[in-house]
Protein backbone atom coordinates (compact mmCIF):
# COMPACT_ATOMS: atom_id res chain seq x y z
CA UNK A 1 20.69 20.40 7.20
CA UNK A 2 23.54 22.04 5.67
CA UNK A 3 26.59 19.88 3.24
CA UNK A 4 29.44 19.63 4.27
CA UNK A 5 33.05 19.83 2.16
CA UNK A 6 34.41 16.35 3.61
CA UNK A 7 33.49 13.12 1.98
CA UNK A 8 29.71 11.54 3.47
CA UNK A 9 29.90 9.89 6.79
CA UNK A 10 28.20 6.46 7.42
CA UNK A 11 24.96 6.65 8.11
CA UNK A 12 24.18 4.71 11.28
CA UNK A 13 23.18 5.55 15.26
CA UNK A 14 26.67 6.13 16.45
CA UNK A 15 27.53 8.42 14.11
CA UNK A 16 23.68 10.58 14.09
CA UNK A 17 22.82 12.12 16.82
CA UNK A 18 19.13 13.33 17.05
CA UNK A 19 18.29 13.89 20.97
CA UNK A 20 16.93 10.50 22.26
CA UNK A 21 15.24 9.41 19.39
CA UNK A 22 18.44 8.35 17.55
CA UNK A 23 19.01 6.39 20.34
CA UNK A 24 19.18 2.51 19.87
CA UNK A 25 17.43 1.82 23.20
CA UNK A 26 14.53 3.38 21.97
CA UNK A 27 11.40 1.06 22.94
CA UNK A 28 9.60 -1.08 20.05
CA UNK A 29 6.00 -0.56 20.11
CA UNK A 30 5.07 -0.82 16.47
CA UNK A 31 5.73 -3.85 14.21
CA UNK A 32 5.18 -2.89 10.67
CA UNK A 33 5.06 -5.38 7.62
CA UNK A 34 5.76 -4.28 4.38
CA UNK A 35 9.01 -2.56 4.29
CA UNK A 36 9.51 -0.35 1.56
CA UNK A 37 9.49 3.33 0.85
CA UNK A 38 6.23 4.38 1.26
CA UNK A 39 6.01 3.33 4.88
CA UNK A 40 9.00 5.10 5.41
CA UNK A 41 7.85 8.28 3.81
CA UNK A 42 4.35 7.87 5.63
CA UNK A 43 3.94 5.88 8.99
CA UNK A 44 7.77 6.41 9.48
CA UNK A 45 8.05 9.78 9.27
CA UNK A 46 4.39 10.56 11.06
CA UNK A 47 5.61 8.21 13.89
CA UNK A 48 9.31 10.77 14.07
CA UNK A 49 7.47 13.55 13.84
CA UNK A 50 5.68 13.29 17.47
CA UNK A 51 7.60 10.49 19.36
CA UNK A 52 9.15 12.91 21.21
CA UNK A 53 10.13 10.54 23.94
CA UNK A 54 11.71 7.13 21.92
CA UNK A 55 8.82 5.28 23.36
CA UNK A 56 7.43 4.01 19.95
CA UNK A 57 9.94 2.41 18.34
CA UNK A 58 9.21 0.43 14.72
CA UNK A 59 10.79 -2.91 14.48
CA UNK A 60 10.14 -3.07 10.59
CA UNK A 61 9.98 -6.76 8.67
CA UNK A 62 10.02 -6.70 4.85
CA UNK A 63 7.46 -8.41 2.55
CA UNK A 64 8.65 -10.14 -0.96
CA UNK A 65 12.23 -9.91 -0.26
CA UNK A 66 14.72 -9.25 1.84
CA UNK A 67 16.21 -6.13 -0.10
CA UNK A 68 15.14 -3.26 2.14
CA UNK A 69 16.22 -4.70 5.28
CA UNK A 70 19.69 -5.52 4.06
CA UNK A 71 19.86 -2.08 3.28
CA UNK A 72 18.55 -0.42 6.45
CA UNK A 73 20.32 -2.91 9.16
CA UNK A 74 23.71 -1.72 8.35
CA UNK A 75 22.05 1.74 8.80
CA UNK A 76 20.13 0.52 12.34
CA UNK A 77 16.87 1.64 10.69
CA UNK A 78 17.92 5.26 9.74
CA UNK A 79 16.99 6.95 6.26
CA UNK A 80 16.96 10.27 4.60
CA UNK A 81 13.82 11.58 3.95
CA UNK A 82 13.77 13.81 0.77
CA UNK A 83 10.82 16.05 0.20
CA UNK A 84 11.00 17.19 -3.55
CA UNK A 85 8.77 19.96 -4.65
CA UNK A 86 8.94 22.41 -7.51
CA UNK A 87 10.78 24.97 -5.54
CA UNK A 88 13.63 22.44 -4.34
CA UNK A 89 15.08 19.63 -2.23
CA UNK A 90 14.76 19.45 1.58
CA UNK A 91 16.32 16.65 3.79
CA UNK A 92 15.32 15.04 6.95
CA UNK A 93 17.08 11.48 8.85
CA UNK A 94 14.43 9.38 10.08
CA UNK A 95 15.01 7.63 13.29
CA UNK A 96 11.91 5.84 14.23
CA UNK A 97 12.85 2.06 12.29
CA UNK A 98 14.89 0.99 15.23
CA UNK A 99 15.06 -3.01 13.54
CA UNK A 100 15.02 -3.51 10.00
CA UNK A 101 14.41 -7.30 9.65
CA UNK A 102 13.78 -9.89 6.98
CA UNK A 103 10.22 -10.49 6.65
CA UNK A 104 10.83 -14.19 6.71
CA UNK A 105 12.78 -14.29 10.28
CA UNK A 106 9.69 -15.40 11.77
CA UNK A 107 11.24 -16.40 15.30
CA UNK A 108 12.07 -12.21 15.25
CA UNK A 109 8.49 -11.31 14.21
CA UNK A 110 6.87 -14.17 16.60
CA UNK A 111 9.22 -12.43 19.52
CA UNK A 112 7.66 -8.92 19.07
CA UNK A 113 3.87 -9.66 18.38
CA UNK A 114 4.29 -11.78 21.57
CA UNK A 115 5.76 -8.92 23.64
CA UNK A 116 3.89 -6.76 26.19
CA UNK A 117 4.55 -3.61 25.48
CA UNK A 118 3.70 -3.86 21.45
CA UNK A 119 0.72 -1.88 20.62
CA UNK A 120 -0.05 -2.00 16.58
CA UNK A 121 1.08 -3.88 13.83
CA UNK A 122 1.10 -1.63 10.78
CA UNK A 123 0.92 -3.08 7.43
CA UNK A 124 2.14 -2.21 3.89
CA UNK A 125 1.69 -5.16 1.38
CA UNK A 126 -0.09 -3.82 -1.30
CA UNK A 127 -3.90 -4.75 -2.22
CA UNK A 128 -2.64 -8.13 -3.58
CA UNK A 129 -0.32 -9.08 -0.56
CA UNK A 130 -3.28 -9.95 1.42
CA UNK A 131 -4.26 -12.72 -0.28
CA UNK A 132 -7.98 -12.51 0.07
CA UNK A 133 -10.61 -13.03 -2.54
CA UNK A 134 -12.99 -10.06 -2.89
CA UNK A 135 -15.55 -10.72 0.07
CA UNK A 136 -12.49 -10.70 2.48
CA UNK A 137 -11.90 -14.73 2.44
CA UNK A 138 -8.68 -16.63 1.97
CA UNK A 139 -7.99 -17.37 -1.49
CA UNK A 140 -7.85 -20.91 -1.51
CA UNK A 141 -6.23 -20.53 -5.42
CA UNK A 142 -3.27 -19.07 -4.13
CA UNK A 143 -0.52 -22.30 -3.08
CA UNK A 144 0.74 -20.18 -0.33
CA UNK A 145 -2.12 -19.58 1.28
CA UNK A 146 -3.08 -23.14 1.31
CA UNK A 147 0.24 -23.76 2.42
CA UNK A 148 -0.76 -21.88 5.36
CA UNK A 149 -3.90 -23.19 5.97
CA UNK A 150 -2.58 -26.43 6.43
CA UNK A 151 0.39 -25.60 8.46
CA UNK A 152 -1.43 -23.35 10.94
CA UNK A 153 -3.74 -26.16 11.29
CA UNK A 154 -1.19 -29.01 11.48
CA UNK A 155 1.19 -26.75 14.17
CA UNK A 156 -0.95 -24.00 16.42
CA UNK A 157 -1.55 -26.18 20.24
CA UNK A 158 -0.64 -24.69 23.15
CA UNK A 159 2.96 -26.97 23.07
CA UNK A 160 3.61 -24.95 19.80
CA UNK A 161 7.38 -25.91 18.45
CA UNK A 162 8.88 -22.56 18.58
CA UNK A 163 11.51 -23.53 15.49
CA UNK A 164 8.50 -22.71 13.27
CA UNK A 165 10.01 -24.79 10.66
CA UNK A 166 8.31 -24.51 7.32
CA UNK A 167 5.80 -22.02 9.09
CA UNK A 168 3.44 -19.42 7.27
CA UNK A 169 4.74 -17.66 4.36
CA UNK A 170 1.85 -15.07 3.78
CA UNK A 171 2.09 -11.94 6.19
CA UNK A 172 -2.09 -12.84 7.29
CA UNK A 173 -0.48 -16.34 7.99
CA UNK A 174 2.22 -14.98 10.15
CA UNK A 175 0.16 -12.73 11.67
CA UNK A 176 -1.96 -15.77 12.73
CA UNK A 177 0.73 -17.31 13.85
CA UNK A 178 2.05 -14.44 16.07
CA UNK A 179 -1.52 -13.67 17.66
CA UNK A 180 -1.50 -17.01 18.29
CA UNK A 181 1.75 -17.07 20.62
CA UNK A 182 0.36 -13.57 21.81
CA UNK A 183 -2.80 -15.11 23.39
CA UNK A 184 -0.49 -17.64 25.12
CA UNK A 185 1.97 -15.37 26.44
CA UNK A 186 -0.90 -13.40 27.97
CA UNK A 187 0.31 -10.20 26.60
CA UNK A 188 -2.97 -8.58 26.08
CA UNK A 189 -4.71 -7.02 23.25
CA UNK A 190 -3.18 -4.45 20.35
CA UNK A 191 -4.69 -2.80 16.99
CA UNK A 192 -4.02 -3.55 13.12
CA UNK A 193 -3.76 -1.08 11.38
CA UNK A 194 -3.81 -1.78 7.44
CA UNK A 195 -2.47 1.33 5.17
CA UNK A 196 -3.12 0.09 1.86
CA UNK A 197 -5.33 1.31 -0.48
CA UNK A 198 -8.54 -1.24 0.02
CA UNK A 199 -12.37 0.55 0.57
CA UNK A 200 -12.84 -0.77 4.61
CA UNK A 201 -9.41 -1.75 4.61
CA UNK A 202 -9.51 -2.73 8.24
CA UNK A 203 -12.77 -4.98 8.18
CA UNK A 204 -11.49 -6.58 5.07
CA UNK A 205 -8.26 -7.30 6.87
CA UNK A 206 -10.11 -8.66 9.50
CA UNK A 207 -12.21 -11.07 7.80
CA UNK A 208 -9.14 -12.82 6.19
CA UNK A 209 -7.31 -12.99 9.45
CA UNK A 210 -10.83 -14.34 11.61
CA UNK A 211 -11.67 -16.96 8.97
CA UNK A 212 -7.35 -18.19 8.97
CA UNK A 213 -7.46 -18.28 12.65
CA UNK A 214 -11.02 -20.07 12.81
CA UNK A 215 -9.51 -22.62 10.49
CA UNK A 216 -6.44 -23.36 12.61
CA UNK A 217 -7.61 -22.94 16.69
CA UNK A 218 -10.81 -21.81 17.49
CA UNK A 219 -9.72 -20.55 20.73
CA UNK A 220 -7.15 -18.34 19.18
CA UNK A 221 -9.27 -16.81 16.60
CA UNK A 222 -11.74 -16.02 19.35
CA UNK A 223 -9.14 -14.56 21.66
CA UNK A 224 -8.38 -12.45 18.30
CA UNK A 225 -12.11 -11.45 17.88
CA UNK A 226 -12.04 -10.26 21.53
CA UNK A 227 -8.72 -8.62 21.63
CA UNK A 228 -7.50 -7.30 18.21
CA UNK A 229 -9.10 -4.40 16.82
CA UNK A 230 -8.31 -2.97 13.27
CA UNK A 231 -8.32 0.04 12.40
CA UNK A 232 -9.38 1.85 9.25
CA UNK A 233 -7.44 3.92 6.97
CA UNK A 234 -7.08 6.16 4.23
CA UNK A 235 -3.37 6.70 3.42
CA UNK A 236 -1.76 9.59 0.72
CA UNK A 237 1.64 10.56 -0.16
CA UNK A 238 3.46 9.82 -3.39
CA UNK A 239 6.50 7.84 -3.06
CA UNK A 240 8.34 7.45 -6.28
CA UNK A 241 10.95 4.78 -6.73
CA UNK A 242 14.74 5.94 -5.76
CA UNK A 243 17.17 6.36 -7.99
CA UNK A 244 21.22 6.33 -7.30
CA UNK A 245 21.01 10.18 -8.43
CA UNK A 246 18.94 10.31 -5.22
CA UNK A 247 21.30 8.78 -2.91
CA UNK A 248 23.89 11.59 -4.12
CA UNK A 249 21.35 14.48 -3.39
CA UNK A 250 20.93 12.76 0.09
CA UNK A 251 24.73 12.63 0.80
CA UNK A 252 25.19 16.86 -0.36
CA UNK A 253 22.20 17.79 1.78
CA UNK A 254 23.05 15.68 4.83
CA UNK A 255 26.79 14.79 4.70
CA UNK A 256 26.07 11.13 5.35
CA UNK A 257 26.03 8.51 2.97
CA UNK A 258 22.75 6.64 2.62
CA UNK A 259 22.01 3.24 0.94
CA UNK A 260 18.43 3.82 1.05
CA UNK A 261 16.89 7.05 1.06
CA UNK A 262 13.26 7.97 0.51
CA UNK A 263 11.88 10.79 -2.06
CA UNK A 264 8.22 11.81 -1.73
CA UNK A 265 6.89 14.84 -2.45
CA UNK A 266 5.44 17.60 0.65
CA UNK A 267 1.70 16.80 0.33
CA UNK A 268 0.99 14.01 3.19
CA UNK A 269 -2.76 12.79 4.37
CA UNK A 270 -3.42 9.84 6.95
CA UNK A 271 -7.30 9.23 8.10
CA UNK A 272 -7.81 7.17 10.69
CA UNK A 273 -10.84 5.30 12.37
CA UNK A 274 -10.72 2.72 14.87
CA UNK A 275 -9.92 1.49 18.53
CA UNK A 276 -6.40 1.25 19.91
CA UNK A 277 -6.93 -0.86 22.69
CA UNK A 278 -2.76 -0.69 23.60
CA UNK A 279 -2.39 3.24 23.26
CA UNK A 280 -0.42 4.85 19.60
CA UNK A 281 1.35 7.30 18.89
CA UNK A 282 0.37 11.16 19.48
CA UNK A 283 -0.16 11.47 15.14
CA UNK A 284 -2.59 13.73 14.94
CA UNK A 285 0.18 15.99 16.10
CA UNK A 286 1.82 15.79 12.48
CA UNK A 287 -1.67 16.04 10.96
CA UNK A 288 -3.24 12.71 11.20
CA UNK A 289 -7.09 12.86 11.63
CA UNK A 290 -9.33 10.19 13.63
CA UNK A 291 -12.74 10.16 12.33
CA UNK A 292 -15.83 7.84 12.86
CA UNK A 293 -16.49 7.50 9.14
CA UNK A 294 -13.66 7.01 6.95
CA UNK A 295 -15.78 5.62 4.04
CA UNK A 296 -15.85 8.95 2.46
CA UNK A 297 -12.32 9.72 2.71
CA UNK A 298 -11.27 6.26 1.09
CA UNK A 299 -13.71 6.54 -1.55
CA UNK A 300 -12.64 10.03 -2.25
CA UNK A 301 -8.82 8.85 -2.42
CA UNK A 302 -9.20 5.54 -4.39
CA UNK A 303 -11.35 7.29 -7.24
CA UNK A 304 -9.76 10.83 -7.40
CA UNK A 305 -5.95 10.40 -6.75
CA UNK A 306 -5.80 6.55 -7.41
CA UNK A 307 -8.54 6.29 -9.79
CA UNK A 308 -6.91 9.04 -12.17
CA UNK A 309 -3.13 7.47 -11.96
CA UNK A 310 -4.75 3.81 -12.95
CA UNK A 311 -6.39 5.76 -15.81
CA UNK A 312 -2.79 7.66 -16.80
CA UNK A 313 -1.21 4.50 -16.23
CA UNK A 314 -2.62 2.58 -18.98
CA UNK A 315 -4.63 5.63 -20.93
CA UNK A 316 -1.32 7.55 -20.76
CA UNK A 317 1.35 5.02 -21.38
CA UNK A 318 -0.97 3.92 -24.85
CA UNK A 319 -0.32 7.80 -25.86
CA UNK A 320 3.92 7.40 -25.72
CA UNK A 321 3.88 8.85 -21.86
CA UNK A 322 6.61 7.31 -19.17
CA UNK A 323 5.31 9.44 -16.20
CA UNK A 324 2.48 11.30 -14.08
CA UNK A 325 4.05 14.91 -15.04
CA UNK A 326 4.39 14.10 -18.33
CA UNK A 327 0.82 12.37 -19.25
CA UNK A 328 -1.48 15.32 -17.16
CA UNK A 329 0.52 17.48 -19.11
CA UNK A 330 -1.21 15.67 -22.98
CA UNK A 331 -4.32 18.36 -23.02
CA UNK A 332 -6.51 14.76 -23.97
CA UNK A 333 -5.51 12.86 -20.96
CA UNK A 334 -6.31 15.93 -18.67
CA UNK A 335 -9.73 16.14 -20.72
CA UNK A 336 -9.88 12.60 -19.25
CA UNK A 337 -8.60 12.72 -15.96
CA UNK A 338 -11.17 15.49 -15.45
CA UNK A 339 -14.17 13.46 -16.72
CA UNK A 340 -13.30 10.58 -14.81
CA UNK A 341 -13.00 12.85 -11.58
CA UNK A 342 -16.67 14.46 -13.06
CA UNK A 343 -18.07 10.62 -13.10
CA UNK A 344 -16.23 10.13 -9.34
CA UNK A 345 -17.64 13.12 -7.94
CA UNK A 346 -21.08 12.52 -8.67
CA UNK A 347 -21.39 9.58 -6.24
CA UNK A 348 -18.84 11.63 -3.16
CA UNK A 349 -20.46 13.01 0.06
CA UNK A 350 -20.94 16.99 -0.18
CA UNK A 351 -18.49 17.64 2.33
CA UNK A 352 -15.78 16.35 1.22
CA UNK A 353 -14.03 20.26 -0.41
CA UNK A 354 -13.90 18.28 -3.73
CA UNK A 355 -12.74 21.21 -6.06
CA UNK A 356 -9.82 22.01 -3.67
CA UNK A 357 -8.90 18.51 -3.71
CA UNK A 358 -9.34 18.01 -7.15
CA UNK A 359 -6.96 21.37 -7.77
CA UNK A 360 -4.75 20.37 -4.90
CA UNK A 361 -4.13 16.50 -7.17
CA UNK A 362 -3.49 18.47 -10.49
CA UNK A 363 -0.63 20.78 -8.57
CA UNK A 364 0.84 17.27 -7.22
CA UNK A 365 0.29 15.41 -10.45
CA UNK A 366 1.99 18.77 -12.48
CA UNK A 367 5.48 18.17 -10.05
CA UNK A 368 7.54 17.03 -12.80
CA UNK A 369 10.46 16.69 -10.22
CA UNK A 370 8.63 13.57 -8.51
CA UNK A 371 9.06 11.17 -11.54
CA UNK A 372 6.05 8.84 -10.54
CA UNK A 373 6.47 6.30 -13.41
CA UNK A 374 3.67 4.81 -15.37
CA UNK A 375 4.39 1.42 -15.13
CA UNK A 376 5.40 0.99 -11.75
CA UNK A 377 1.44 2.43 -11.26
CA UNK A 378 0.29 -0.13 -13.56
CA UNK A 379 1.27 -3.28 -11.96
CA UNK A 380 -1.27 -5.04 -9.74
CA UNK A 381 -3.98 -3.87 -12.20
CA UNK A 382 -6.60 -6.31 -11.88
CA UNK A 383 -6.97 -5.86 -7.75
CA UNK A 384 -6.74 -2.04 -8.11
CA UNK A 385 -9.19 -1.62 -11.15
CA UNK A 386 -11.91 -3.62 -8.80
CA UNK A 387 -12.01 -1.16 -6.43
CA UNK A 388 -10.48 1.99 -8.65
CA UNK A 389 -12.87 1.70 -11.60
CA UNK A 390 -15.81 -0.63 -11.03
CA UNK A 391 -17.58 0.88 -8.39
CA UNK A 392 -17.65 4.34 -10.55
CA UNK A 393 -18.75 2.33 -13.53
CA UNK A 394 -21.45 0.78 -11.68
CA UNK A 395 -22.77 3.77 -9.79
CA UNK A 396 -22.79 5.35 -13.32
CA UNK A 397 -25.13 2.97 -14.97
CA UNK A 398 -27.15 2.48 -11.94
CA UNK A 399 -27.48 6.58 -12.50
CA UNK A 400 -28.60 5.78 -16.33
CA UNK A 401 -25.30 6.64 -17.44
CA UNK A 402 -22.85 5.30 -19.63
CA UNK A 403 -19.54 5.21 -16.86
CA UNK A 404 -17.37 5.67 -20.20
CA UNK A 405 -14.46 7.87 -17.93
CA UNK A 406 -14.04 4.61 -15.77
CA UNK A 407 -14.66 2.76 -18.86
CA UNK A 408 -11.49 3.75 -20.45
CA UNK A 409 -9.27 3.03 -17.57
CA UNK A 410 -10.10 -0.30 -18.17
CA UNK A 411 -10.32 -0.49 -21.53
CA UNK A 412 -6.86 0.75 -21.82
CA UNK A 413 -5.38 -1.55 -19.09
CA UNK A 414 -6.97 -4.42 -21.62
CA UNK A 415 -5.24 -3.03 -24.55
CA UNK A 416 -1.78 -3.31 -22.38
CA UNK A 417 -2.88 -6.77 -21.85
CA UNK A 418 -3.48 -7.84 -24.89
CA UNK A 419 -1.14 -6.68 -26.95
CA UNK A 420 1.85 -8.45 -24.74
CA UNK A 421 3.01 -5.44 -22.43
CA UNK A 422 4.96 -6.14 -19.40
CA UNK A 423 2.19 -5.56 -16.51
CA UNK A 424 3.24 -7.40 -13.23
CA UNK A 425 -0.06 -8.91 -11.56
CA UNK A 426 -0.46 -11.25 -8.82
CA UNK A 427 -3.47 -12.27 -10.82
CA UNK A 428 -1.12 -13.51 -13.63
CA UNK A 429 -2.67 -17.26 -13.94
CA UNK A 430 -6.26 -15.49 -14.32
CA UNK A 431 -4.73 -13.54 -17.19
CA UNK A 432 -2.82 -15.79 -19.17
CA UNK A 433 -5.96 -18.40 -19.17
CA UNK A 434 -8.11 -15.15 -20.13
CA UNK A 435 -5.41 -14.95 -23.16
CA UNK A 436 -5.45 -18.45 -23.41
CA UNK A 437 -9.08 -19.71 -23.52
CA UNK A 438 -9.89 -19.14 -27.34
CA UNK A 439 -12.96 -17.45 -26.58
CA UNK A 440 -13.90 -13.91 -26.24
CA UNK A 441 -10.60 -12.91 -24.41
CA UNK A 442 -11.56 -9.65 -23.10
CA UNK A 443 -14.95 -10.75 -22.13
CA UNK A 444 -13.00 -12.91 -19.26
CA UNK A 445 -9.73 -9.97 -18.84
CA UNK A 446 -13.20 -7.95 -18.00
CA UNK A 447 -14.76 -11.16 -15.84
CA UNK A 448 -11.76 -10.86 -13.76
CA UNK A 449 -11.66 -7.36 -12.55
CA UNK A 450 -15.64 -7.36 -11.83
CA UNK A 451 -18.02 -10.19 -13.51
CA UNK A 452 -20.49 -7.23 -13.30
CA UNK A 453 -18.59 -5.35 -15.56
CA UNK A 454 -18.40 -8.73 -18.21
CA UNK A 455 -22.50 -8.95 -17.75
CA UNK A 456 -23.45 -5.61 -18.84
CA UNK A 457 -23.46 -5.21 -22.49
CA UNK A 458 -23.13 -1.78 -22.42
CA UNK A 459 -20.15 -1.71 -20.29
CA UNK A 460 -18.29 -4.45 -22.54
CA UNK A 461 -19.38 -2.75 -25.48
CA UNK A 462 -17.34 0.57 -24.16
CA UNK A 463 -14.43 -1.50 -22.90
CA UNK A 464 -13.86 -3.20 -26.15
CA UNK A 465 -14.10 -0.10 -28.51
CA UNK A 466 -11.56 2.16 -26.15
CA UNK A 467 -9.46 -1.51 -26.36
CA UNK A 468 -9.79 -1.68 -29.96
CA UNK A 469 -8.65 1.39 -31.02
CA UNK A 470 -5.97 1.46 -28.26
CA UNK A 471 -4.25 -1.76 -29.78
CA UNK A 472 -3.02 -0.68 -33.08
CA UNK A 473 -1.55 2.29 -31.33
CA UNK A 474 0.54 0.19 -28.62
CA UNK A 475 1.02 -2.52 -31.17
C-alpha cells in the first residue's frame, strides 16, 4: 500500500474495503482467547491469508485485561500488520478479528462456544495462563482456580442460570463453562487448539480441562472427552511490543490511522497435529504444516529459538544488553548461544535441517530493526525454564555430561532473582518464600523450576557458581 498526502483516515470496516473479507457479516467460526499481538501477527494473519470466502471469522476475547479489545472494537477487529526486516517496512490490514471482546464478557464468550457453526477455539495465554501444575492438573495453589472449582461445581445443571454471576475467571474455567452450555445446546463437537509454547501443548491442555470438567459434571466432561479434540502445536514468529513510533509508520504506509498495530518480523512457522472434527481453515495454504508427530518440531523450537532468548534474557541482560540484536551481537553470548544450541542438538531427531535452522535463528536474532527486548523475554521465567532448560540439562547428565550451556540460563535467571531485579512471574509467592526461607535460597529458586535440577549436586554446583559470579556484576 502506497501513503497518501491527506491526514490518516479511521481505521474501521466502513471506511476499508478488502473484497468480502472486510465485510462485517463475515461468519465467526473461530473463538480465540488471548488477545494480544502475537495472535494477531500469527493465527490472525494465517487465518486472512486463505479465508478467501469470510467464512472463518475470529470473534477474539482478551486475557488479563481488557486493553486490546478497547483498542480493536472501535476498529471492528482491523489492524495493520507490519513486517520489519533489514531491508524495510511492509504493511498489510488484517480483517479476519471480526469481534474484539473483553475476555471477561462471559455471556459473549458462552454465546459463541455454544453456537453451531463454531469450529476451534484458539488460545494464546502464555505457559502460565493455564493454570496447571506440571503433570497437566489444576493448581489447586492458585485462588482463582479454586475459585473455579467451586463455582463450576456449585452452578453447571442442566437449569444453568445464564447471568453467570461470579462465574469462572480462568480461561480453562470458562472454557468449562462454555463446553458445558455447548453439550446442552446440542451443537456438536469442535477442536482446541493451544499455540503456546508448552512440549504436547494440546494433551497438556487437555488434562487440565478433563480433570475441571470431571470435578464439576461428569456428564459434561465426558461429552468433552467424546467431542473435543485438541490439537497440537508448534507456533514461531517474533512479535515485539509496539511502540507509538509504530503506529506513525502504520499511518504513512497505509493512510489510516491505527490504535493498535502489529510489528513482527517476515519469518513465520505454524506445525500442526491433530483432529478437527468441525472443519478449519485452508492454512496450509499460507504455509502451515499438519504432521503426525509434532514432538520434534516443539522440542526443536522450545530449545533452539526459545531456549537461546531465555539464555540472552538473563545471560545477556547480566552483561549491560536491553535487546536480542544487541546481546547475539557480544562475541561471549554468541559463544553461548551456540553451546547451548550444541547441548540442544545432541538430543534432536536427525531430520530436523538443524544447521539451516540454527543459521536461519542467528539471521532473525541479528534484525536489529525488531527490538525484541530482554525483559519482556524474561518474565514468566520459572514456567519457561522447566520446559526451556531442564530437559537439556537432564538429557545432558543422563549423557555423562555436565549440561553447563542450560546451566547458565538458569544460573543467570537466579542471579536476576536474587539480586532484586524486576522479573514478572506468576510463580511470584514460590519466589519470594524461596528468598524468604533463610535457608539455602537458590537451592529452592532451583527446587522450583525442576526439583531434579535442586537434587543433583552437580547441577546446583554449576547453577550457583554462574549465579555467583553473575551477582556482583548486576549488583
Amino acid at each position: 500500500m502506497t501513503n497518501t498526502a491527506s491526514a490518516p483516515r479511521p481505521l474501521n470496516r466502513s471506511t476499508f474495503a478488502n473484497s468480502n473479507r472486510a465485510d462485517a457479516s463475515r461468519g465467526i467460526r473461530i473463538v480465540h482467547v488471548g488477545l494480544g499481538a502475537f495472535s494477531r501477527a500469527h493465527q490472525a494473519w494465517y487465518t486472512e491469508v486463505v479465508d478467501e470466502t469470510g467464512e472463518w471469522g475470529i470473534a477474539a476475547f482478551t486475557g488479563r485485561n481488557a486493553t486490546a479489545a478497547n483498542e480493536l472494537a472501535p476498529q471492528d477487529g482491523l489492524f495493520t500488520l507490519i513486517e520489519r526486516s533489514a531491508a524495510g517496512d511492509s504493511a498489510t490490514i488484517v480483517s479476519s478479528i471480526v469481534e474484539a471482546v473483553d475476555g471477561a464478557n462471559l455471556n459473549r464468550f458462552v454465546e459463541l462456544l455454544a453456537a453451531a457453526p463454531t469450529a476451534l477455539v484458539t488460545l494464546t495465554v502464555t505457559e502460565a495462563g493455564y493454570r496447571l501444575t506440571a503433570n497437566g492438573e489444576p493448581n489447586r495453589d492458585d485462588a482463582a482456580v479454586n475459585h473455579d472449582i467451586d463455582w463450576l461445581s456449585s452452578a453447571l445443571g442442566d437449569n444453568l442460570d445464564e447471568s453467570f454471576d461470579g462465574g469462572p475467571v480462568t480461561t480453562l474455567g470458562r472454557l468449562v463453562l462454555g463446553l458445558h452450555v455447548r453439550r446442552l445446546a446440542g451443537a456438536g463437537p469442535l477442536a482446541i487448539v493451544p499455540c503456546d509454547n508448552m512440549p504436547d501443548n494440546g494433551p497438556f491442555v487437555k488434562s487440565g480441562i478433563l480433570a475441571l470438567a470431571r470435578l464439576a459434571n461428569a456428564e459434561t466432561a465426558s461429552w468433552i472427552a467424546g467431542n473435543v479434540s485438541f490439537v497440537s502445536t508448534s507456533v514461531d514468529r517474533i512479535t515485539p511490543k509496539t511502540t507509538a513510533a509504530d503506529s506513525e509508520t502504520a499511518a504513512a504506509l497505509t493512510g489510516f490511522a491505527d490504535r493498535a498495530p502489529v510489528v513482527t518480523e517476515p519469518f513465520r512457522d505454524w506445525v500442526l497435529s491433530g483432529d478437527f472434527p468441525a472443519g478449519r481453515p485452508a492454512w496450509e495454504k499460507a504455509g502451515a504444516r499438519f504432521v503426525d508427530e509434532i514432538e520434534p518440531f516443539e522440542r526443536r523450537k522450545l530449545w533452539l529459538l526459545n531456549g537461546a532468548h531465555s539464555l540472552l534474557a538473563y545471560a545477556g541482560r547480566l552483561r549491560g544488553h536491553e535487546t536480542v540484536a544487541s546481546a547475539i551481537t557480544d562475541a561471549v553470548c554468541l559463544t553461548w548461544v551456540n553451546e547451548y544450541w550444541d547441548a540442544a542438538c545432541a538430543h534432536l531427531g536427525e531430520d530436523l535441517d538443524l544447521d539451516a535452522y540454527r543459521a536461519a535463528l542467528l539471521d532473525r536474532f541479528e534484525n536489529a530493526r525488531i527490538e525484541h527486548r530482554l525483559a519482556q523475554i524474561g518474565m514468566e521465567g520459572v514456567t519457561k525454564l522447566r520446559v526451556r532448560a531442564a530437559p537439556i540439562i537432564l538429557a545432558e547428565r543422563a549423557a555423562g555430561r555436565t549440561g553447563q550451556a542450560p546451566i547458565r540460563a538458569i544460573g543467570s535467571w537466579a542471579a536476576l532473582v536474587m539480586s532484586g531485579a524486576d522479573l514478572a512471574d506468576a510463580a511470584a509467592d514460590g519466589i519470594a518464600a524461596a528468598l524468604a526461607s533463610g535457608g539455602d535460597v537458590l537451592t529452592e529458586l532451583v527446587r522450583l523450576i525442576d526439583p531434579r535440577l535442586a537434587e543433583d549436586a552437580s547441577v546446583l554446583a554449576g547453577i550457583r557458581s554462574v549465579a555467583t559470579e553473575s551477582l556482583p556484576t548486576h549488583a
